[in-house]
PDB file of N, CA and C in Angstrom:
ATOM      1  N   UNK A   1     -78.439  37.907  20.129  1.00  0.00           N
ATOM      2  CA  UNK A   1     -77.067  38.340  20.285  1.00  0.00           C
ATOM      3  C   UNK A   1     -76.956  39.795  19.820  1.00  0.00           C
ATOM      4  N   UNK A   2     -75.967  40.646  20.730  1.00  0.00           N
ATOM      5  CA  UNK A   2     -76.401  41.834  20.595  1.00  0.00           C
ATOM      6  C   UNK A   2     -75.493  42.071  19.398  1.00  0.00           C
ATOM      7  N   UNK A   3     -75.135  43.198  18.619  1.00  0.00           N
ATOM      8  CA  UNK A   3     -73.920  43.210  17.812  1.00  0.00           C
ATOM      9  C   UNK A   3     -73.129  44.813  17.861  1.00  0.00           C
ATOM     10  N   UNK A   4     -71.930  44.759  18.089  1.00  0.00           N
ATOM     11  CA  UNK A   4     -71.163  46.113  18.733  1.00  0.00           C
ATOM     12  C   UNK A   4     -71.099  46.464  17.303  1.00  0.00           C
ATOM     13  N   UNK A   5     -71.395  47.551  17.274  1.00  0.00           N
ATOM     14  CA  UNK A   5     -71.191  48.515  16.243  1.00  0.00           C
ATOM     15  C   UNK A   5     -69.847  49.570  15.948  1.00  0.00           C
ATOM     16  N   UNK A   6     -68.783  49.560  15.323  1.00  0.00           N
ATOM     17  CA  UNK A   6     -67.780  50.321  16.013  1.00  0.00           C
ATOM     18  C   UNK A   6     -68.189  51.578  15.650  1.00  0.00           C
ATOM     19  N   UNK A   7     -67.332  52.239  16.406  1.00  0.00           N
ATOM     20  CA  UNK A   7     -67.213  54.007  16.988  1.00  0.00           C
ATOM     21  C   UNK A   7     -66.134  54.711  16.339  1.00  0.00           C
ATOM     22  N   UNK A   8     -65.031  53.607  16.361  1.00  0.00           N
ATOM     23  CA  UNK A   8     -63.929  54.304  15.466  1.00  0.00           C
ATOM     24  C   UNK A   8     -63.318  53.886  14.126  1.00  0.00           C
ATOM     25  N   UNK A   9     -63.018  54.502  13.577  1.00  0.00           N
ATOM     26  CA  UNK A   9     -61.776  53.842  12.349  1.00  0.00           C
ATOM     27  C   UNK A   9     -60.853  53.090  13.215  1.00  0.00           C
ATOM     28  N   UNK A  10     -61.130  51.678  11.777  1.00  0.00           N
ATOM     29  CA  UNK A  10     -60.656  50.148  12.056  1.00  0.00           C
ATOM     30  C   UNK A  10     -59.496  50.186  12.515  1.00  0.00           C
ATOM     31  N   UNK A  11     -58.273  51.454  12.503  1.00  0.00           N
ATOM     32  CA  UNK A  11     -56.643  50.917  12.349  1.00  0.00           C
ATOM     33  C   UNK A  11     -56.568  51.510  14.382  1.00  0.00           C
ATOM     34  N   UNK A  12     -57.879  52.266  15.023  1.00  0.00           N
ATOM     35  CA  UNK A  12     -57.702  52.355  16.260  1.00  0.00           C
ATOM     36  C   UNK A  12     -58.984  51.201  17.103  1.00  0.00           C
ATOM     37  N   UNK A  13     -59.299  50.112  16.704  1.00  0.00           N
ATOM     38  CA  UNK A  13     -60.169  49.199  17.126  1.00  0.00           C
ATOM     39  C   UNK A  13     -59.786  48.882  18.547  1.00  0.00           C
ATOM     40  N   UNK A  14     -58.404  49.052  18.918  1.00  0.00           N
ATOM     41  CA  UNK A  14     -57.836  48.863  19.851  1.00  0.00           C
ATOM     42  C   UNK A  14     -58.567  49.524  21.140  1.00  0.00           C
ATOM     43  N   UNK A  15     -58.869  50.877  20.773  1.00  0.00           N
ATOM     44  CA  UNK A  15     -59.193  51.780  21.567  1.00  0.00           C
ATOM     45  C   UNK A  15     -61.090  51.898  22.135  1.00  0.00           C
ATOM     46  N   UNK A  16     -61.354  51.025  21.457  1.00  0.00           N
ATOM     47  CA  UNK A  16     -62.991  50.685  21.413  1.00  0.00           C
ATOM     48  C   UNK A  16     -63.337  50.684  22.760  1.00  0.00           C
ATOM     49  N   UNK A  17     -63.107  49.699  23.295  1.00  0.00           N
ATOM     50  CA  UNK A  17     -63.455  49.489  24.861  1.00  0.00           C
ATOM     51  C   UNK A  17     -63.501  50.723  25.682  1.00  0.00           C
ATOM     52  N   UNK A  18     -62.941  51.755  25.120  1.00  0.00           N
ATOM     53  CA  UNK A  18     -62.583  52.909  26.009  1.00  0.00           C
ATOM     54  C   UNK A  18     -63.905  54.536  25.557  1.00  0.00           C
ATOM     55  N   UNK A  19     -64.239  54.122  24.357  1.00  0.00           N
ATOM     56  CA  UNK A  19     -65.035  55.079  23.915  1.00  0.00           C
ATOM     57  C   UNK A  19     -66.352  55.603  25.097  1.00  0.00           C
ATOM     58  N   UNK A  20     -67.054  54.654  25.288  1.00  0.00           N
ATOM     59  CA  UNK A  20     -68.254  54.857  26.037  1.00  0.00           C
ATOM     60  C   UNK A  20     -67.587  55.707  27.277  1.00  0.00           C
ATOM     61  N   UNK A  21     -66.495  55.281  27.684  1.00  0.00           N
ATOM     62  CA  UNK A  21     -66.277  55.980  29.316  1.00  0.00           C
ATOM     63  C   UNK A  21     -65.762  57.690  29.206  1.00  0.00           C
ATOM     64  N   UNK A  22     -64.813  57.231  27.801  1.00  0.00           N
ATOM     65  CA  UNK A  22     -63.254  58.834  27.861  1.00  0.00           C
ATOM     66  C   UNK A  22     -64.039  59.648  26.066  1.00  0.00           C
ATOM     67  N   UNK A  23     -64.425  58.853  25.432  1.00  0.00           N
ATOM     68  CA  UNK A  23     -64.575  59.961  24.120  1.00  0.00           C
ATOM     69  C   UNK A  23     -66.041  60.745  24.831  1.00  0.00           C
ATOM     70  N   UNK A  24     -65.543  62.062  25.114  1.00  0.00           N
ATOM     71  CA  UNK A  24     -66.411  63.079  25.961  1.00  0.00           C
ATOM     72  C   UNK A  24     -66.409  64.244  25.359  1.00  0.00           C
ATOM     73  N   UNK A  25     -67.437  64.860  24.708  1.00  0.00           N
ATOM     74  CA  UNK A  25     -67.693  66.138  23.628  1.00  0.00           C
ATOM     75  C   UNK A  25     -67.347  67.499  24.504  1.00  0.00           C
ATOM     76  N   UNK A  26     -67.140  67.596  25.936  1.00  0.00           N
ATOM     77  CA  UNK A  26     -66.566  68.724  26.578  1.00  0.00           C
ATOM     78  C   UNK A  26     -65.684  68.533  27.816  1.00  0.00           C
ATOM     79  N   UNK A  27     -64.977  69.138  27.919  1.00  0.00           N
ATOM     80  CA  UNK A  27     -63.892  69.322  29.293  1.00  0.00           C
ATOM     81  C   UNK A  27     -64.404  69.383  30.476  1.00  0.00           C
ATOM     82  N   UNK A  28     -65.769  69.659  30.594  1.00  0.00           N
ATOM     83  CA  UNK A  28     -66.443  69.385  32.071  1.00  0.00           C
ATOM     84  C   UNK A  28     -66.871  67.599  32.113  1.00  0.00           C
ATOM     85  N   UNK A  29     -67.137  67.285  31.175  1.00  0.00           N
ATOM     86  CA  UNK A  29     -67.481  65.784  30.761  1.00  0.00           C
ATOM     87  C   UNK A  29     -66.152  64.658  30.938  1.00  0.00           C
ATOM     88  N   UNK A  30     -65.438  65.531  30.404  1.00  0.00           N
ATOM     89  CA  UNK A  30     -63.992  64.465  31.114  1.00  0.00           C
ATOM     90  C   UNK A  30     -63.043  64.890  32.066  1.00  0.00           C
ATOM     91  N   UNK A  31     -63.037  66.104  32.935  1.00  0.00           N
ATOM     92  CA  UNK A  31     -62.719  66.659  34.038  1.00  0.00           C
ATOM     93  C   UNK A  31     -63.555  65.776  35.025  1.00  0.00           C
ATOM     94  N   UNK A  32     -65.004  65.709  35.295  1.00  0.00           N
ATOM     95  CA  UNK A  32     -66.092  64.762  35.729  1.00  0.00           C
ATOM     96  C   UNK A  32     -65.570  63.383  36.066  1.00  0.00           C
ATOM     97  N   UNK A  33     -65.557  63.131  34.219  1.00  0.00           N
ATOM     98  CA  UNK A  33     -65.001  61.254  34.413  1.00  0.00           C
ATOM     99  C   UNK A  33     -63.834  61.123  35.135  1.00  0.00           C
ATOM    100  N   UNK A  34     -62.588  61.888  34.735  1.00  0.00           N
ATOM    101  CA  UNK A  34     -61.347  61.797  35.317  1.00  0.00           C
ATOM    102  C   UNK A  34     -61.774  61.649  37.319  1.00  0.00           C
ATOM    103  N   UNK A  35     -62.434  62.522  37.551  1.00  0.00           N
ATOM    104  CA  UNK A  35     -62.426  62.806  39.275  1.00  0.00           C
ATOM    105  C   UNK A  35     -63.146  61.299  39.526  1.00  0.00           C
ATOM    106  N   UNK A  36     -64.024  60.988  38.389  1.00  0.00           N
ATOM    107  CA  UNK A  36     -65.049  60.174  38.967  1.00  0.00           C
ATOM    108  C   UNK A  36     -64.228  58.258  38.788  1.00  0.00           C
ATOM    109  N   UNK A  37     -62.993  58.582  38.389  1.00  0.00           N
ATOM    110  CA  UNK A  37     -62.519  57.271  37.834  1.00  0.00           C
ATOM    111  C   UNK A  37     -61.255  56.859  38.991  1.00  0.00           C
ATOM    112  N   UNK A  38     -60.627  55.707  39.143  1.00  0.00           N
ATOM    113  CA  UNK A  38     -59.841  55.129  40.295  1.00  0.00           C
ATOM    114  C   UNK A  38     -58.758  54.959  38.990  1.00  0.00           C
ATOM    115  N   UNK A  39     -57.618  55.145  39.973  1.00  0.00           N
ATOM    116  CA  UNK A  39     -55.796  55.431  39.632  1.00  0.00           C
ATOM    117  C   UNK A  39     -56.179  54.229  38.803  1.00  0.00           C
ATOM    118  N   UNK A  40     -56.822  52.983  39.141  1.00  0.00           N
ATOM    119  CA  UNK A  40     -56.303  51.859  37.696  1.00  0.00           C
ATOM    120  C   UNK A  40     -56.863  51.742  36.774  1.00  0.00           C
ATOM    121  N   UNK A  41     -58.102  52.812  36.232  1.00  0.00           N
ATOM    122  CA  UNK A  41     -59.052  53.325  35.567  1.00  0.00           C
ATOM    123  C   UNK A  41     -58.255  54.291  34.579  1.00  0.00           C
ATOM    124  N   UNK A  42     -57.883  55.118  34.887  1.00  0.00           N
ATOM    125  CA  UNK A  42     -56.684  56.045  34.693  1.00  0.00           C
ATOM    126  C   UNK A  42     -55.674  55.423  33.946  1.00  0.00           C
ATOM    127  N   UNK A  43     -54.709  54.728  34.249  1.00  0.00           N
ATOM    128  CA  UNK A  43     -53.738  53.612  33.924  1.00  0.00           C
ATOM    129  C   UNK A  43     -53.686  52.701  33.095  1.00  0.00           C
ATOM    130  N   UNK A  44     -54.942  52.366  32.999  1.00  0.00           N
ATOM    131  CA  UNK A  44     -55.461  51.336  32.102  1.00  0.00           C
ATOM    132  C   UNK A  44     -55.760  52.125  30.449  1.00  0.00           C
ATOM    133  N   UNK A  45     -56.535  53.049  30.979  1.00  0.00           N
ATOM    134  CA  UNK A  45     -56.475  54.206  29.768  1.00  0.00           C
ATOM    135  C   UNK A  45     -55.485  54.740  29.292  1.00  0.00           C
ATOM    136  N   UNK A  46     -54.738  54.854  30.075  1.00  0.00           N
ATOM    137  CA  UNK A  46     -53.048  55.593  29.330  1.00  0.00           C
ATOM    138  C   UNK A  46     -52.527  54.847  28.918  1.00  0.00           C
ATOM    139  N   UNK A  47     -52.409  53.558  29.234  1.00  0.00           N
ATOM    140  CA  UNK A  47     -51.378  52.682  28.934  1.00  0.00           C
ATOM    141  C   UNK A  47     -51.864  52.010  27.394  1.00  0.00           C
ATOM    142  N   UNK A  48     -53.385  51.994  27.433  1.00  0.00           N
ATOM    143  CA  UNK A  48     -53.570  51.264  26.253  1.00  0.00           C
ATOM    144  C   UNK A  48     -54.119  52.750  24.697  1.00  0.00           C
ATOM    145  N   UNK A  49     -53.837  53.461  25.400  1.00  0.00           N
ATOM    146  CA  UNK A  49     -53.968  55.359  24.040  1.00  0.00           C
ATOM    147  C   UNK A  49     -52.499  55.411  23.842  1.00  0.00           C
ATOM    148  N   UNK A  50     -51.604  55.407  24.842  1.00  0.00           N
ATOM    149  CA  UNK A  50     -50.216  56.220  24.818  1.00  0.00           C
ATOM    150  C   UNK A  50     -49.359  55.137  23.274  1.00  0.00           C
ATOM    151  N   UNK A  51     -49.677  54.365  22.926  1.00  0.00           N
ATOM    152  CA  UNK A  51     -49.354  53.638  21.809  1.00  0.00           C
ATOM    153  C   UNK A  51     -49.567  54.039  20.693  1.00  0.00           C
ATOM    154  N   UNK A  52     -50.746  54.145  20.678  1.00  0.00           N
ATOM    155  CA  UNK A  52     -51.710  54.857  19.895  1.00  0.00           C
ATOM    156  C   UNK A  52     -51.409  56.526  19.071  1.00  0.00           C
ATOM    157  N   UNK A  53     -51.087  57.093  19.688  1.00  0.00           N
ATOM    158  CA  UNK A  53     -51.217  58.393  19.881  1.00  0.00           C
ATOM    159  C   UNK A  53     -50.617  58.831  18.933  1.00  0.00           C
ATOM    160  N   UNK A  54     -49.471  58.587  18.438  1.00  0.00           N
ATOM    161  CA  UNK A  54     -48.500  59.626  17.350  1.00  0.00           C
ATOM    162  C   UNK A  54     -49.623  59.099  16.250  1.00  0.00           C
ATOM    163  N   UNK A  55     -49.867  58.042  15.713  1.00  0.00           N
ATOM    164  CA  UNK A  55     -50.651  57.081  14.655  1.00  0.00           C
ATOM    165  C   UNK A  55     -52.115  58.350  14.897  1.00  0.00           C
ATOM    166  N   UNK A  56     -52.605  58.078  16.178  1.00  0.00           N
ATOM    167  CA  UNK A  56     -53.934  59.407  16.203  1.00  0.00           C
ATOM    168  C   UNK A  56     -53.458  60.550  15.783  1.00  0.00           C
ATOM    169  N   UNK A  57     -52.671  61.313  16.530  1.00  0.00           N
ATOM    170  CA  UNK A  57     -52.702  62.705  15.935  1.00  0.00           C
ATOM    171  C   UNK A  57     -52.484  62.640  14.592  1.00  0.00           C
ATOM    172  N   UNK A  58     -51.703  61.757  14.208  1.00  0.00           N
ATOM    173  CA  UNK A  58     -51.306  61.890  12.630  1.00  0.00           C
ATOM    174  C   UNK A  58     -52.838  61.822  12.020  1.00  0.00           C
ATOM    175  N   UNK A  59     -53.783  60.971  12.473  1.00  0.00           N
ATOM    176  CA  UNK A  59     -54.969  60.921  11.614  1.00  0.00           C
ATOM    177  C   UNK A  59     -55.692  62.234  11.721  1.00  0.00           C
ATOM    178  N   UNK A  60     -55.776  62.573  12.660  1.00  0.00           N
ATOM    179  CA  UNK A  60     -56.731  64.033  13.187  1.00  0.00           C
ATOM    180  C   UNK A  60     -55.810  65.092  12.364  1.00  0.00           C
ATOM    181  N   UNK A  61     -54.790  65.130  12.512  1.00  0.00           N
ATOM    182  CA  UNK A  61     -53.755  66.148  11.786  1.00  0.00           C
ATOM    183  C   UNK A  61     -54.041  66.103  10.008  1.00  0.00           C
ATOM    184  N   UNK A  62     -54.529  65.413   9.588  1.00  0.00           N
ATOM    185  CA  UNK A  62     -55.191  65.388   8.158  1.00  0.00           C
ATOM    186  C   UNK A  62     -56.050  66.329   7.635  1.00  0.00           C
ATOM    187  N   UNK A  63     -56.735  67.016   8.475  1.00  0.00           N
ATOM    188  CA  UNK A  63     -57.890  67.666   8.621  1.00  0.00           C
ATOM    189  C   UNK A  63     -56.933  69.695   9.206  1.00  0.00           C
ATOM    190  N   UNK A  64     -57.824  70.144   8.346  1.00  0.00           N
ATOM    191  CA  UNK A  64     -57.839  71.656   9.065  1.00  0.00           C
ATOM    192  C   UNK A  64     -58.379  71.734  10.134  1.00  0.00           C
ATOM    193  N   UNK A  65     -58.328  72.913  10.521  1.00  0.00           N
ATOM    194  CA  UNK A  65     -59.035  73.086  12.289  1.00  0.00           C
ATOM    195  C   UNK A  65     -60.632  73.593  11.556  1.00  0.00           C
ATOM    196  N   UNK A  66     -61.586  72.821  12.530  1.00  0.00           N
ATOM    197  CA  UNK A  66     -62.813  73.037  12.416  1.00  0.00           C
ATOM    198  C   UNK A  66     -63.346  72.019  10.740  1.00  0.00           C
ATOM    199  N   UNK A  67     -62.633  71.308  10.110  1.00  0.00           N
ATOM    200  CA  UNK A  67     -62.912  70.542   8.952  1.00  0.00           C
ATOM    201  C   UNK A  67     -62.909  68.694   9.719  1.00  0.00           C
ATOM    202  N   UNK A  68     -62.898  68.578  10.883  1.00  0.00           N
ATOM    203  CA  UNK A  68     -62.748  67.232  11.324  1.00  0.00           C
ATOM    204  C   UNK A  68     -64.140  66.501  11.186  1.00  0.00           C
ATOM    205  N   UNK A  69     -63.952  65.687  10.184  1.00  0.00           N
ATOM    206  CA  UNK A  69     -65.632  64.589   9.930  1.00  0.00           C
ATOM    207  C   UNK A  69     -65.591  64.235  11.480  1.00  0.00           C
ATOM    208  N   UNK A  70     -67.387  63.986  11.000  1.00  0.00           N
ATOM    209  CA  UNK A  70     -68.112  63.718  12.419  1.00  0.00           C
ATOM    210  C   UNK A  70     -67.648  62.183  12.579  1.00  0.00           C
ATOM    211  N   UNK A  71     -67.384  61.159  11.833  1.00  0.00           N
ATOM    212  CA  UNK A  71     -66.630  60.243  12.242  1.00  0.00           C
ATOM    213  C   UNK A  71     -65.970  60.100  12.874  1.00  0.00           C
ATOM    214  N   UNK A  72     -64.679  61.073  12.909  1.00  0.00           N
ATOM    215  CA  UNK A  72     -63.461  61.081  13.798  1.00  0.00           C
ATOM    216  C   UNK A  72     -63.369  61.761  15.165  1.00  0.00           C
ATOM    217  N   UNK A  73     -64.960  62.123  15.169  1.00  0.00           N
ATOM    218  CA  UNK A  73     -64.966  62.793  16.678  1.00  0.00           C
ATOM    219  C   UNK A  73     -64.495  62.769  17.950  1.00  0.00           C
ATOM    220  N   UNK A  74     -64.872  61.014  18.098  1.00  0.00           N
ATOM    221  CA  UNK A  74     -64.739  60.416  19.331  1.00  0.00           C
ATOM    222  C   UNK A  74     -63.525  60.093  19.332  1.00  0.00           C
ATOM    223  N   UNK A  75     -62.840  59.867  18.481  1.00  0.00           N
ATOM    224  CA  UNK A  75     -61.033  59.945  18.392  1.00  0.00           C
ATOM    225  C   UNK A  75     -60.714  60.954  18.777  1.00  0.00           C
ATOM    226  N   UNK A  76     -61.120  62.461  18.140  1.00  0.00           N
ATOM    227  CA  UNK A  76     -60.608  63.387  18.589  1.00  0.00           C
ATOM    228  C   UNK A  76     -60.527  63.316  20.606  1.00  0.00           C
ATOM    229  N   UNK A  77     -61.920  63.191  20.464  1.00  0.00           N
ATOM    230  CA  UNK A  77     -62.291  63.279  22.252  1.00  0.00           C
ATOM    231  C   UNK A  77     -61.365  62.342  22.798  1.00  0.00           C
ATOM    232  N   UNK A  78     -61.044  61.066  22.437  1.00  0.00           N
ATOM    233  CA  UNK A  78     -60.167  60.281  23.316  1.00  0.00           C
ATOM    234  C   UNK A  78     -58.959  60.813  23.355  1.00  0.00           C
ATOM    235  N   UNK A  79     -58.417  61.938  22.609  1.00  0.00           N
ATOM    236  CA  UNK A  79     -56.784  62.170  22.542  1.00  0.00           C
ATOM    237  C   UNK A  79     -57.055  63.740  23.772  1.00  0.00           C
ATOM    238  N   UNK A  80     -57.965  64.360  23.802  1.00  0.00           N
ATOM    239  CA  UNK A  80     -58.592  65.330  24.909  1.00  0.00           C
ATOM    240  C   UNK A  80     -58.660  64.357  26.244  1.00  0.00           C
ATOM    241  N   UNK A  81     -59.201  63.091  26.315  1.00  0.00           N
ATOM    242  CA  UNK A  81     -59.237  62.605  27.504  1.00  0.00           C
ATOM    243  C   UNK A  81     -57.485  62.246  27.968  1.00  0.00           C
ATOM    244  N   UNK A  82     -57.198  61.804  27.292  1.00  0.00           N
ATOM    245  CA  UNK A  82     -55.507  61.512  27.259  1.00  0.00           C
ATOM    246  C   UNK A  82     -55.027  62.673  28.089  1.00  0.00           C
ATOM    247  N   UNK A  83     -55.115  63.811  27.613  1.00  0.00           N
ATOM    248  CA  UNK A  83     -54.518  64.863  27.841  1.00  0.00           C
ATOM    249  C   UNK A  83     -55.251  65.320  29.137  1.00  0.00           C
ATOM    250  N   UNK A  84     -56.220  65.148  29.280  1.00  0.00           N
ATOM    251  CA  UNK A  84     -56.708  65.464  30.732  1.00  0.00           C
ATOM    252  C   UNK A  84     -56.462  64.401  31.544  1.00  0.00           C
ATOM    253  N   UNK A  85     -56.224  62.859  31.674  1.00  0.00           N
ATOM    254  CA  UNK A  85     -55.401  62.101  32.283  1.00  0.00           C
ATOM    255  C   UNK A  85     -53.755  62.204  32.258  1.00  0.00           C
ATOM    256  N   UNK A  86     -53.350  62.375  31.705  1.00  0.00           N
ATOM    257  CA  UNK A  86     -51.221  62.251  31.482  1.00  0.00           C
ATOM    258  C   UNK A  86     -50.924  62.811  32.662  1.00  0.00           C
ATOM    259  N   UNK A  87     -51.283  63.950  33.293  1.00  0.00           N
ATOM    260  CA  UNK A  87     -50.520  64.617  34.325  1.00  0.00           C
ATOM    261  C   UNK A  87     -50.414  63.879  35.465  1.00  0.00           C
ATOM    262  N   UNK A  88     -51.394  62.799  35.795  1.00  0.00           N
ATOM    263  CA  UNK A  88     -52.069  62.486  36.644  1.00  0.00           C
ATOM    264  C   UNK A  88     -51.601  60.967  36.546  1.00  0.00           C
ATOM    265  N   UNK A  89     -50.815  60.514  35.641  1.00  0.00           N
ATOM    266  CA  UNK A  89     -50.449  59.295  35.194  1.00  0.00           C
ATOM    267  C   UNK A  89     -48.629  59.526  35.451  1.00  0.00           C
ATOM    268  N   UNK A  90     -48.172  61.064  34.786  1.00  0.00           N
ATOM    269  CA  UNK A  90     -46.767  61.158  35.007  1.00  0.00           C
ATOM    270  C   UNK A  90     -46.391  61.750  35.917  1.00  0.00           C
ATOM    271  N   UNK A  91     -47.280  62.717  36.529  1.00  0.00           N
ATOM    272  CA  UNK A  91     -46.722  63.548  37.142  1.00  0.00           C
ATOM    273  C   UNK A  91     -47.138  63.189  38.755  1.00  0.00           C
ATOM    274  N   UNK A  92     -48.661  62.611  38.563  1.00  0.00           N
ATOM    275  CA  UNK A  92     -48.872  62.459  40.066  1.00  0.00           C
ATOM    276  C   UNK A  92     -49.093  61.091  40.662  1.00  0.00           C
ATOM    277  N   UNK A  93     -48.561  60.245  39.821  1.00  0.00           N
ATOM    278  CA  UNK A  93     -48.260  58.733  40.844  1.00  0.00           C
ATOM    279  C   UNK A  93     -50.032  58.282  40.225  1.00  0.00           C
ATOM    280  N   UNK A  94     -50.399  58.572  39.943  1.00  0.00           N
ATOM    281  CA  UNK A  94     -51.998  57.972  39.278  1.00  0.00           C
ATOM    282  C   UNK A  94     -52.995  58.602  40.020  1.00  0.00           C
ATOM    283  N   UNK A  95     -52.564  59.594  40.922  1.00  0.00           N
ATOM    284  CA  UNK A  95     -53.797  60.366  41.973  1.00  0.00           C
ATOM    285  C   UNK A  95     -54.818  61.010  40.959  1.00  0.00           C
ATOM    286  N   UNK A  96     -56.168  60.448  40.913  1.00  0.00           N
ATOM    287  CA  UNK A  96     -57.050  61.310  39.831  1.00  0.00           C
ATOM    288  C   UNK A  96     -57.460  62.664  40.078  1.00  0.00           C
ATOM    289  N   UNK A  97     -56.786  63.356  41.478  1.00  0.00           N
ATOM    290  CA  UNK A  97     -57.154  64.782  42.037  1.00  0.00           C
ATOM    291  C   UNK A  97     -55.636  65.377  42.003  1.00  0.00           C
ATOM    292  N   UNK A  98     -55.434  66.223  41.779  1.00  0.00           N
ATOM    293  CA  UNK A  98     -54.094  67.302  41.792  1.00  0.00           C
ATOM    294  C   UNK A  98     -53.461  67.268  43.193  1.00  0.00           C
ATOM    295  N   UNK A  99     -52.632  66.513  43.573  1.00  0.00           N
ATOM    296  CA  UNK A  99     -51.642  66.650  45.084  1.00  0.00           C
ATOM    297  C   UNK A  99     -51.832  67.635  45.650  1.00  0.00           C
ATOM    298  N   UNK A 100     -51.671  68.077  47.025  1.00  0.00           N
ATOM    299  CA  UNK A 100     -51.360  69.098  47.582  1.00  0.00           C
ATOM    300  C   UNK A 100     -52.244  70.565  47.173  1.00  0.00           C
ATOM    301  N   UNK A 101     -53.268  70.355  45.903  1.00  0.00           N
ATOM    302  CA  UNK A 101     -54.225  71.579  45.574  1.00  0.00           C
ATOM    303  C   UNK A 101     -55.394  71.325  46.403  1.00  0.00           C
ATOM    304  N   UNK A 102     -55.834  73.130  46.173  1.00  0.00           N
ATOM    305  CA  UNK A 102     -57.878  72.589  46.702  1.00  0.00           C
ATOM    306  C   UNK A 102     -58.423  71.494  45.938  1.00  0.00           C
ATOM    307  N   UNK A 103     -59.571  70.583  46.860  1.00  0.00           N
ATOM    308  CA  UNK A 103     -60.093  69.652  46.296  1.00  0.00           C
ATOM    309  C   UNK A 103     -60.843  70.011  44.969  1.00  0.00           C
ATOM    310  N   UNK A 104     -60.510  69.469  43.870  1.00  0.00           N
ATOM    311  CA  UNK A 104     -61.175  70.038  42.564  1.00  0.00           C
ATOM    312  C   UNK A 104     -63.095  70.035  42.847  1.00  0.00           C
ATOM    313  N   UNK A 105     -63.573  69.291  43.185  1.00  0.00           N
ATOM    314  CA  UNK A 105     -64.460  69.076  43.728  1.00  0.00           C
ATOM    315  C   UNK A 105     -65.764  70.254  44.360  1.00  0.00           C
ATOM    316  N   UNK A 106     -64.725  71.264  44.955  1.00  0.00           N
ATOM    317  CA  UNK A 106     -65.402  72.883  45.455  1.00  0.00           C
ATOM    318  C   UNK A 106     -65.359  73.546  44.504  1.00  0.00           C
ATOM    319  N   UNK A 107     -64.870  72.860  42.906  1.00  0.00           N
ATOM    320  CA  UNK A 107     -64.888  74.268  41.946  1.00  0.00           C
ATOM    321  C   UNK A 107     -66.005  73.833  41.390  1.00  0.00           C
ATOM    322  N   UNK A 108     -67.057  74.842  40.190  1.00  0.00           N
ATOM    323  CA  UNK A 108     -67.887  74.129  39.821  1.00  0.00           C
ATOM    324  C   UNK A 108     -67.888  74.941  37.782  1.00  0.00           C
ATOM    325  N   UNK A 109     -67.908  74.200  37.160  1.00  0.00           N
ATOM    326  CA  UNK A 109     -67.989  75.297  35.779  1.00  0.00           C
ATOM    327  C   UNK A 109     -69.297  75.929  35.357  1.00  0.00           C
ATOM    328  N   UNK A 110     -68.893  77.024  34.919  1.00  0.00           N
ATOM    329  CA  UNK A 110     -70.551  77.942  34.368  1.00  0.00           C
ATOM    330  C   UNK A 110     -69.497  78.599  32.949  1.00  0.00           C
ATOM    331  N   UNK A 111     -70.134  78.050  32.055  1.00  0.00           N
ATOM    332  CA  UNK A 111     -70.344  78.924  30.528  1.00  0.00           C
ATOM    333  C   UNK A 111     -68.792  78.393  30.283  1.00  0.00           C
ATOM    334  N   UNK A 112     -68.168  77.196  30.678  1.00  0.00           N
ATOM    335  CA  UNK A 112     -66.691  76.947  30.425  1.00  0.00           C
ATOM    336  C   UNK A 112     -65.798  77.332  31.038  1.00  0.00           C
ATOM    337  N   UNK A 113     -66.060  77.824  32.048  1.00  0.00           N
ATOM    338  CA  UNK A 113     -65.166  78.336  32.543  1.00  0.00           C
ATOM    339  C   UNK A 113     -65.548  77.900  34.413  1.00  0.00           C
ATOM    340  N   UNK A 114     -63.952  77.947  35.126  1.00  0.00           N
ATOM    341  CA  UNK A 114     -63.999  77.367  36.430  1.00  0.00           C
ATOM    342  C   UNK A 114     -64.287  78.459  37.355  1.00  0.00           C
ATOM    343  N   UNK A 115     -65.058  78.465  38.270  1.00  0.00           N
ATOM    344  CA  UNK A 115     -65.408  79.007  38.779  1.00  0.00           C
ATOM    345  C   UNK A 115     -65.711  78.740  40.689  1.00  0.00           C
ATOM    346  N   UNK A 116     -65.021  79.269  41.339  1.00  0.00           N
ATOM    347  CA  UNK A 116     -65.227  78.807  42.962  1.00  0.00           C
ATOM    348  C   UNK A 116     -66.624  78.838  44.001  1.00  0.00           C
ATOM    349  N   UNK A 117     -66.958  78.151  44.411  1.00  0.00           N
ATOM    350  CA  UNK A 117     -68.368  77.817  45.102  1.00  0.00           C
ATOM    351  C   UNK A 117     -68.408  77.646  46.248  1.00  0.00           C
TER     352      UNK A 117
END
């Protein structure tokens, strides 16, 4: 029997299931997942962080900028994935690509930054 090891502090256990896919150490890593994930993928993730969230920032908000234990990483990263899903949850009906823009898809990043191909 295998045994899950958790990822986060106990009071967000809630959010476990979600680590492996959305806690992502850069913005090309969850820009990626986001394109690479379906509207109920998306949905499912917002619906079960957006609870969460004042309780997270308050924990991450404990910490100075650049003083965040390596513990709380992947928390941090899930409240970054949040934020790179919400628009896309409120604003665009659950479409994981931007309405009516170029397909994100033709852009490609070099050194962090977006760049056209």
């Amino acid at each position: 029997m295998t045994q899950l090891i958790s990822q986060l502090p106990a009071d967000f256990a809630v959010l476990e299931t979600f680590v492996a896919k959305w806690a992502l150490g850069t913005s090309k890593q969850r820009h990626q997942q986001r394109l690479q994930s379906t509207s109920a993928e998306l949905q499912a993730f917002y619906d079960a962080i957006l609870p969460e969230m004042r309780k997270l920032l308050a924990a991450l908000d404990e910490y100075a900028l650049g003083t965040l234990p390596e513990e709380l990483h992947k928390l941090y990263w899930l409240s970054l994935s949040f934020a790179e899903i919400a628009p896309h949850i409120e604003l665009y009906k659950g479409s994981v690509g931007v309405p009516y823009a170029f397909e994100e898809k033709r852009f490609m990043y070099e050194t962090g930054d977006v760049v056209n191909v």
